[in-house]
Protein backbone atom coordinates (compact mmCIF):
# COMPACT_ATOMS: atom_id res chain seq x y z
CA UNK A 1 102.77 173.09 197.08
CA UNK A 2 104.92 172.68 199.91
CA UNK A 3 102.73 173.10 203.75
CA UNK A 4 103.94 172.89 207.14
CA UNK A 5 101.89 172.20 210.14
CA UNK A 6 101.52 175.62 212.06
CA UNK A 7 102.36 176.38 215.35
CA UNK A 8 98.73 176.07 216.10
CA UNK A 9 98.45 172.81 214.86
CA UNK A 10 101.38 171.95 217.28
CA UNK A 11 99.10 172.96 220.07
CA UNK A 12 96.74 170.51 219.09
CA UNK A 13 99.62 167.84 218.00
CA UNK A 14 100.43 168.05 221.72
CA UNK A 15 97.08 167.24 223.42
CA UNK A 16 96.67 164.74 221.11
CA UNK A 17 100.20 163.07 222.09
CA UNK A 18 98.85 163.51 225.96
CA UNK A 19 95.89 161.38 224.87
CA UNK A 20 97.20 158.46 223.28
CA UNK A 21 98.90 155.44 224.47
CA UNK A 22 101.71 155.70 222.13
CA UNK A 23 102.89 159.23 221.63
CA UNK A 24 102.86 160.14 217.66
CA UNK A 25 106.58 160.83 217.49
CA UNK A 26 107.33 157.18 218.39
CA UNK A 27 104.81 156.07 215.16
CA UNK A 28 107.31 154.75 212.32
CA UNK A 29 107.13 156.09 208.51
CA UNK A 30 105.77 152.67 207.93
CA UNK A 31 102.89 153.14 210.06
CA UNK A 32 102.03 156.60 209.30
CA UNK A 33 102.26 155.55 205.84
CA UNK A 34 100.12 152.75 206.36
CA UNK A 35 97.77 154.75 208.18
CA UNK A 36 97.06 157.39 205.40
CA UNK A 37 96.26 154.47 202.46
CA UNK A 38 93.69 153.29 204.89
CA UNK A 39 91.83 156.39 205.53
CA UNK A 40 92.55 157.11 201.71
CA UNK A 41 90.76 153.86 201.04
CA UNK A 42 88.07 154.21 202.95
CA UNK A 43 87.21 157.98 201.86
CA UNK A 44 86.98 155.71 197.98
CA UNK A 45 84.22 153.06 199.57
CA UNK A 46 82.40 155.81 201.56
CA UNK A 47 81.00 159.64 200.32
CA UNK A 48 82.66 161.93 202.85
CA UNK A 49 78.77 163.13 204.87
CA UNK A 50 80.73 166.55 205.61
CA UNK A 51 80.83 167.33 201.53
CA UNK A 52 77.72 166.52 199.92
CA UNK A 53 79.22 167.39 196.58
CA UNK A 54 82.16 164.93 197.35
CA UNK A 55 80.69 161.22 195.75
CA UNK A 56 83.68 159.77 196.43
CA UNK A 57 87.52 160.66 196.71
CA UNK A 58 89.46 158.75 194.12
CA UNK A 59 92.99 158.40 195.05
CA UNK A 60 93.94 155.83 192.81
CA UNK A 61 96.62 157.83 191.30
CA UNK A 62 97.98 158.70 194.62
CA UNK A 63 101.49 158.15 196.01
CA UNK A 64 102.55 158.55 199.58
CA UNK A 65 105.47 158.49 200.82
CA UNK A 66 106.58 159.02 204.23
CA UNK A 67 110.61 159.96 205.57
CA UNK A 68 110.77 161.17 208.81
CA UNK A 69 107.15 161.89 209.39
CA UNK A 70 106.94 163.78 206.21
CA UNK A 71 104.56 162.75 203.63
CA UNK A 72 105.28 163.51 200.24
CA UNK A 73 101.74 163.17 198.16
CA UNK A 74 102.91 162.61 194.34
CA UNK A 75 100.21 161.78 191.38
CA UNK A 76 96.93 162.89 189.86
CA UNK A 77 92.99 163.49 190.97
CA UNK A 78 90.34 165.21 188.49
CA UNK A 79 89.20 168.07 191.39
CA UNK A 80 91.08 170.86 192.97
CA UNK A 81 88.76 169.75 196.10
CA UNK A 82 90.08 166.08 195.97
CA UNK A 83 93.64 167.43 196.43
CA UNK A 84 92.56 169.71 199.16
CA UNK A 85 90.44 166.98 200.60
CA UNK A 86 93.78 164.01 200.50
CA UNK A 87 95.93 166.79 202.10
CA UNK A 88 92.98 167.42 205.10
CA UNK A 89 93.11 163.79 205.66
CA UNK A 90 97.05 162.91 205.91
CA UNK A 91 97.51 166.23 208.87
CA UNK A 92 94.87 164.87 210.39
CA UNK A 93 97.20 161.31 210.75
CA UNK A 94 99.18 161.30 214.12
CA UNK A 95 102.94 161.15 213.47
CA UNK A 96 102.78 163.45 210.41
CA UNK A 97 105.09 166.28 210.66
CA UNK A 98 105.52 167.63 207.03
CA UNK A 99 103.32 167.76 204.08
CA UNK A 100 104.65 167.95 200.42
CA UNK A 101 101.55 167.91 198.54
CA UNK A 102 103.08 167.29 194.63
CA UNK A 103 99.65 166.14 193.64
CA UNK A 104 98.59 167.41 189.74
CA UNK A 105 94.63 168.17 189.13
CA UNK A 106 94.12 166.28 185.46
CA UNK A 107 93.58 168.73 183.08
């Protein structure tokens, strides 16, 4: 599943470059990428208090990669809502352009 930012989330992209110190186009790949295994990681240690029904999100089998501010997601997660939940988390990362969201549910 391929998903671009819309042109509404530009909108917001742009306040939020106003409101930073460092605007998000100057972030490098390695600290987007750095970025998204850390709120990945902590999602894992801590239930998410927005979806009750959400224990935990395992990411374990998660690859990120990031070129250019585009984050390609490759791997595995046992819920549909885990995938959905991963993808929420990396556009809400400064710096992140793209999504490619190549993540499998486990059958």
């Amino acid at each position: 599943m391929r998903r671009s930012k819309s042109s509404a989330a530009g909108t917001k992209d742009e306040s939020r470059k106003h409101s930073t110190a460092t605007p998000t186009s100057m972030r490098s790949d390695t600290q987007i990428h750095e970025e998204i295994r850390q709120r990945l990681a902590e999602c894992a240690r801590r239930p998410d208090p927005h979806q009750v029904t959400l224990e935990h999100l395992d990411a374990t089998n998660v690859a990120v990669s990031v070129e250019g501010g585009k984050v390609i997601l490759t791997g595995t997660v046992a819920e549909r809502r885990m995938k959905l939940r991963i993808e929420e988390l990396v556009d809400a990362c400064p710096g992140v352009e793209d999504i490619d969201n190549r993540i499998r549910i486990e059958v």
